[in-house]
C-alpha atoms as a PDB file:
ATOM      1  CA  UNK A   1      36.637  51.956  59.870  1.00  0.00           C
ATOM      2  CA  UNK A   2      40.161  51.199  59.147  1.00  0.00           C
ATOM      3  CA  UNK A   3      41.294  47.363  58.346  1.00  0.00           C
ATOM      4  CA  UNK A   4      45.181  48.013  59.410  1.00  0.00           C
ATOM      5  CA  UNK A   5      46.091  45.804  61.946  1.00  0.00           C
ATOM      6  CA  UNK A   6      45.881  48.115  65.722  1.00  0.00           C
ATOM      7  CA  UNK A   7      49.391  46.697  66.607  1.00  0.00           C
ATOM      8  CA  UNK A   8      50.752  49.403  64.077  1.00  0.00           C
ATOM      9  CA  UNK A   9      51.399  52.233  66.734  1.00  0.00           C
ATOM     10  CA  UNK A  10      53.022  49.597  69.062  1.00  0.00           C
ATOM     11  CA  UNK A  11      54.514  46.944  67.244  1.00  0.00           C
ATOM     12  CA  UNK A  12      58.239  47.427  67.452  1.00  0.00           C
ATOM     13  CA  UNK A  13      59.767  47.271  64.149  1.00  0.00           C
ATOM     14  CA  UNK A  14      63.889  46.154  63.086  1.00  0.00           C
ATOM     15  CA  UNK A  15      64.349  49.754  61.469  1.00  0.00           C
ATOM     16  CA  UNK A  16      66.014  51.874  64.791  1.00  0.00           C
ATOM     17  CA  UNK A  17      63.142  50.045  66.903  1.00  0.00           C
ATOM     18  CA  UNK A  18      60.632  52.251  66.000  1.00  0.00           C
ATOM     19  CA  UNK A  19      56.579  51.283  65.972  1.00  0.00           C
ATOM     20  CA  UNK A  20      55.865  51.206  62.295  1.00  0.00           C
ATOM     21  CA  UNK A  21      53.411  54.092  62.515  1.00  0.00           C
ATOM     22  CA  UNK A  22      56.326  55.977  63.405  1.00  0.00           C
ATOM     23  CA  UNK A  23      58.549  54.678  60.620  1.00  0.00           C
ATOM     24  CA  UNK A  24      56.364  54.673  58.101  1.00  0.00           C
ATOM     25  CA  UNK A  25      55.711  58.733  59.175  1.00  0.00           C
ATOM     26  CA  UNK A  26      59.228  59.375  58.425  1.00  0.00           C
ATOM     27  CA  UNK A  27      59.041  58.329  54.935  1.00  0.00           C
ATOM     28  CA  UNK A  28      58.964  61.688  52.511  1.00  0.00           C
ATOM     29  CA  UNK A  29      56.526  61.564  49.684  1.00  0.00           C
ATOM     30  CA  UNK A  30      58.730  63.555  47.593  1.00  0.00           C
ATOM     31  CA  UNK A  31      61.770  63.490  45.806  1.00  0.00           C
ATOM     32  CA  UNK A  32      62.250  59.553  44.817  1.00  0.00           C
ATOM     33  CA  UNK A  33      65.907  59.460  44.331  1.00  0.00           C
ATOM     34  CA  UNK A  34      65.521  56.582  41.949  1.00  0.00           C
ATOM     35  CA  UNK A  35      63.373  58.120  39.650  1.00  0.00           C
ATOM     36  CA  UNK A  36      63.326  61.926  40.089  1.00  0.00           C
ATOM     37  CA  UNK A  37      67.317  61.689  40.171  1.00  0.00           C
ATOM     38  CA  UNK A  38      67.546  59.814  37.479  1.00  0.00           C
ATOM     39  CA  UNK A  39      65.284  61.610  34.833  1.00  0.00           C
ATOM     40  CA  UNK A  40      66.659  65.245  36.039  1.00  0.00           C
ATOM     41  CA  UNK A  41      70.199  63.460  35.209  1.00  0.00           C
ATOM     42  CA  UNK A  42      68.228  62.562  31.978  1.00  0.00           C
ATOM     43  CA  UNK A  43      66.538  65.592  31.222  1.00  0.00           C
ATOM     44  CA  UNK A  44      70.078  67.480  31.759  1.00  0.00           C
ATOM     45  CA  UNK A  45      71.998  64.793  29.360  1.00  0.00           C
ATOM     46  CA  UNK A  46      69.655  64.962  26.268  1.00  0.00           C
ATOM     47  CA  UNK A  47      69.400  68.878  26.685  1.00  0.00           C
ATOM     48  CA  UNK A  48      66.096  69.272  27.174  1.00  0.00           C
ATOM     49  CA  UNK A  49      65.326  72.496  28.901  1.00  0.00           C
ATOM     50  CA  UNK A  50      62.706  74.845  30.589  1.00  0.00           C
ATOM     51  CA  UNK A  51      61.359  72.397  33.433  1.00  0.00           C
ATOM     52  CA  UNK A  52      61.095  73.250  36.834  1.00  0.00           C
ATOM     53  CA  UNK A  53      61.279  70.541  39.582  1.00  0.00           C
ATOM     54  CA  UNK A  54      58.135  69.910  42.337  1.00  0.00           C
ATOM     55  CA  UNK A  55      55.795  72.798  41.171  1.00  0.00           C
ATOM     56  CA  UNK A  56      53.168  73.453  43.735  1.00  0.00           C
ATOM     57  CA  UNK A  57      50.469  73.422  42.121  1.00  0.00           C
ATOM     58  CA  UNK A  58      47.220  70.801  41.896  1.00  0.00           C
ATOM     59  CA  UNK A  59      49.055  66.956  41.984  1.00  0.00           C
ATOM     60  CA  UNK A  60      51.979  68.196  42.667  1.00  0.00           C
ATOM     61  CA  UNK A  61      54.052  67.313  39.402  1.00  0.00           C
ATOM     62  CA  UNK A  62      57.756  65.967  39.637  1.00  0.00           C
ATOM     63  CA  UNK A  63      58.614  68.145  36.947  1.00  0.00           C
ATOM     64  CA  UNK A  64      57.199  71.297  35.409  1.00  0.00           C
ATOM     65  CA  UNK A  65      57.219  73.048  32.095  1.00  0.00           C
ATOM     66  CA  UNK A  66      55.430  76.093  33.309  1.00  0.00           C
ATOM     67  CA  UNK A  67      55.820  78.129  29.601  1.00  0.00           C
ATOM     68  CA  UNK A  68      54.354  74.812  27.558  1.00  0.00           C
ATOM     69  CA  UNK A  69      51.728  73.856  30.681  1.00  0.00           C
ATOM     70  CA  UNK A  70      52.969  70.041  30.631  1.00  0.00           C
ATOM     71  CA  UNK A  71      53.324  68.935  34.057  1.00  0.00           C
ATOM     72  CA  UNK A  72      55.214  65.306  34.291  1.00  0.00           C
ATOM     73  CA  UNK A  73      54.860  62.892  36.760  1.00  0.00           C
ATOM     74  CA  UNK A  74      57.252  59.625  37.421  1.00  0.00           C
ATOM     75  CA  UNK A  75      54.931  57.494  39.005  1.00  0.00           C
ATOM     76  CA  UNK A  76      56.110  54.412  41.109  1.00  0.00           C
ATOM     77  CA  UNK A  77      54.771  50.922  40.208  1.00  0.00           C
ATOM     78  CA  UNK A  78      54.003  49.645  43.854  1.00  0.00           C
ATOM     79  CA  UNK A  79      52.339  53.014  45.373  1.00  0.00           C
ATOM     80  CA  UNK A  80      50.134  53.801  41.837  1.00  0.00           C
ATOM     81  CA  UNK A  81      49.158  50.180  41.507  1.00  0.00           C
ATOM     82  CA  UNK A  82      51.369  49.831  38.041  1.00  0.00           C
ATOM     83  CA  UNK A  83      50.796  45.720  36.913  1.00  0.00           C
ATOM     84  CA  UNK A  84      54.191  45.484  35.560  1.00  0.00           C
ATOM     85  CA  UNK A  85      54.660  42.484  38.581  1.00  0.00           C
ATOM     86  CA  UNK A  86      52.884  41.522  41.553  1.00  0.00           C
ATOM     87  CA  UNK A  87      53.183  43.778  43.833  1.00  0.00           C
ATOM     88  CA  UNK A  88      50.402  43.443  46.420  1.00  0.00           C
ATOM     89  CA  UNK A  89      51.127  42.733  49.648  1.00  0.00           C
ATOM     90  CA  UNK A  90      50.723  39.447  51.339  1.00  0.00           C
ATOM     91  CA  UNK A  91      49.588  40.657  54.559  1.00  0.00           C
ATOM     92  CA  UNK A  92      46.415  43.191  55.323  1.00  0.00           C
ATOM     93  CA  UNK A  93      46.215  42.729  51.183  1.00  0.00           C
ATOM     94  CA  UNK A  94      42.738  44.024  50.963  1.00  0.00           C
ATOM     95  CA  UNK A  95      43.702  47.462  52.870  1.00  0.00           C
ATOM     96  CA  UNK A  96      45.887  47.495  50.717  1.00  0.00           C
ATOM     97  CA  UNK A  97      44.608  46.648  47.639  1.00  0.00           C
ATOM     98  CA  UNK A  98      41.975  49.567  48.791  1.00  0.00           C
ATOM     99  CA  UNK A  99      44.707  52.323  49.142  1.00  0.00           C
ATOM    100  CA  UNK A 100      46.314  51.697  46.118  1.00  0.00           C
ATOM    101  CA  UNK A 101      42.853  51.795  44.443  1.00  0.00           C
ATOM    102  CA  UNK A 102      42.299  54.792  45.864  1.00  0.00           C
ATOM    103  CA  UNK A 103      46.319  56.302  44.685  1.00  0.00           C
ATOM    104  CA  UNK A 104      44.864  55.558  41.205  1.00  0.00           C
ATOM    105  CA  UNK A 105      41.792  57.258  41.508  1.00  0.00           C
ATOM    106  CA  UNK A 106      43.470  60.475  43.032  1.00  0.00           C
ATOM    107  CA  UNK A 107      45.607  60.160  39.674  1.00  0.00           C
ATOM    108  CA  UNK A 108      42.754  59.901  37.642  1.00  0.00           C
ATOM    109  CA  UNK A 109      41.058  63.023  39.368  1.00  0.00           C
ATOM    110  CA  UNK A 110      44.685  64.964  39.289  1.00  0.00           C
ATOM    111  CA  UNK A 111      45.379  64.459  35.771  1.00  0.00           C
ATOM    112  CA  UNK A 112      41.565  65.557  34.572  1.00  0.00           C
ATOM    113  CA  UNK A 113      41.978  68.919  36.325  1.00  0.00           C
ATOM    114  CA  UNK A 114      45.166  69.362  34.821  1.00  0.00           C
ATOM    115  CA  UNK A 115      43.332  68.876  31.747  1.00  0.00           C
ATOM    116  CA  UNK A 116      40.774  71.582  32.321  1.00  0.00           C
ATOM    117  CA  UNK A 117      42.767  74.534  33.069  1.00  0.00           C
ATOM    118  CA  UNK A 118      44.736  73.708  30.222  1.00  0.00           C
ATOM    119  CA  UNK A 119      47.699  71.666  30.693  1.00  0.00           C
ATOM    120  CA  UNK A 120      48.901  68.399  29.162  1.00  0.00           C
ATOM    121  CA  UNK A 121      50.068  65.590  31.439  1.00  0.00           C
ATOM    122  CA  UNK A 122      52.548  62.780  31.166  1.00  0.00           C
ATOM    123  CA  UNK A 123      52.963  59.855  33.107  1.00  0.00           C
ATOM    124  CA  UNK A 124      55.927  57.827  32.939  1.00  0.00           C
ATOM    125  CA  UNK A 125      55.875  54.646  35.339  1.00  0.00           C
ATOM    126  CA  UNK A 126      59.392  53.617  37.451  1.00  0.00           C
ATOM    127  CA  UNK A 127      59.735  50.309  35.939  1.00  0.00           C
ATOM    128  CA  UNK A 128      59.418  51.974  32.499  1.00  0.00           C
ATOM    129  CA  UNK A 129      62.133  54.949  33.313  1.00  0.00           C
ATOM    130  CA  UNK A 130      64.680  51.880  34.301  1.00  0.00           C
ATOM    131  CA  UNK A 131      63.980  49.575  31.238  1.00  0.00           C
ATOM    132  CA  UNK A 132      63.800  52.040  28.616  1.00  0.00           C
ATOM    133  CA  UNK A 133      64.689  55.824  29.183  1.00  0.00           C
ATOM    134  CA  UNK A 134      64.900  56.335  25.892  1.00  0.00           C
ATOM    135  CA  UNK A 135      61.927  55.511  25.268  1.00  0.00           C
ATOM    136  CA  UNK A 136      60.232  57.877  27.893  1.00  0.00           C
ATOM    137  CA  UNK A 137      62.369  60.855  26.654  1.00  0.00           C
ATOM    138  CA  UNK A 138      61.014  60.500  23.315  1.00  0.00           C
ATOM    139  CA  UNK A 139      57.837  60.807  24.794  1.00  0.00           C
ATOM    140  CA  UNK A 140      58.735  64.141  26.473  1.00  0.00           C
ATOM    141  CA  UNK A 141      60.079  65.430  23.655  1.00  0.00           C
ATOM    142  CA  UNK A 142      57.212  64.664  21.262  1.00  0.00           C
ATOM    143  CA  UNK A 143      54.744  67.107  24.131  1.00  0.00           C
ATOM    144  CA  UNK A 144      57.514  69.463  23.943  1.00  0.00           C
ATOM    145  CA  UNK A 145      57.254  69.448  20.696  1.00  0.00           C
ATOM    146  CA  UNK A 146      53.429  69.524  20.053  1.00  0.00           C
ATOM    147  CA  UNK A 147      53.261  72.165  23.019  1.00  0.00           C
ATOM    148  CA  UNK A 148      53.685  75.595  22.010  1.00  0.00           C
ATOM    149  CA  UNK A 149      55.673  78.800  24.265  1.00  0.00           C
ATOM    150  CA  UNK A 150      52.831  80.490  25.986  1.00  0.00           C
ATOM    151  CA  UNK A 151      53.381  83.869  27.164  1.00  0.00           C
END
């Protein structure tokens, strides 16, 4: 039984005075310009080649290195639950809270059976690409690194 509030499918919102079930629809769940922009622009800057964008395969990675098996993914603080700040929202916070609980879990599950047919995983968090890129390049580059060419 669902705890979001009925009024969803009806309730008019500011955004082009669509119902929020219809608004919220049109929001893509790929491609974050914010983050996926920005560590492409990254990944292109420092030189770091072979990656693939949005492979289809289980999790759906942001980025691919399909000849090392790392799949990367930029995860965003609010919809993975990240407790960099306080995210949660004030109202319908225990549907919430549940969702997110159950993003982290599907993470959890995504990056195990990455793990079992053999590839290594990275995941970098939002708030982490904008205060320290750096920082999260070195990562890639150390798996990069530690990750043979497989042919």
């Amino acid at each position: 039984m669902s705890k979001w509030p009925k009024s969803a499918r009806v309730e008019v919102t500011k955004f082009g005075n669509l119902p929020r079930s219809q608004l919220m629809a049109r929001i893509g769940s790929r491609s974050n310009q914010t983050t996926d922009a920005t560590l492409a622009r990254l990944l292109r800057q420092y030189r770091l080649r072979g990656w693939r964008r949005q492979g289809t395969m289980i999790g759906k990675p942001d980025f691919i290195w399909p000849d090392r098996k790392i799949a990367l993914f930029v995860d965003g603080c609010f919809w993975h639950g990240h407790n960099c700040r306080n995210l949660t929202p004030a109202t319908n916070a225990s549907a919430w809270s549940e969702k997110l609980a159950r993003n982290r879990k599907r993470d959890r599950n995504v990056t195990r059976r990455l793990h079992q047919i053999g590839w290594r995983v990275i995941r970098i968090w939002e708030c982490s690409l904008s205060k320290s890129p750096r920082r999260c390049l070195a990562r890639i580059e150390r798996a990069l690194t530690k990750s043979p060419i497989r042919t």
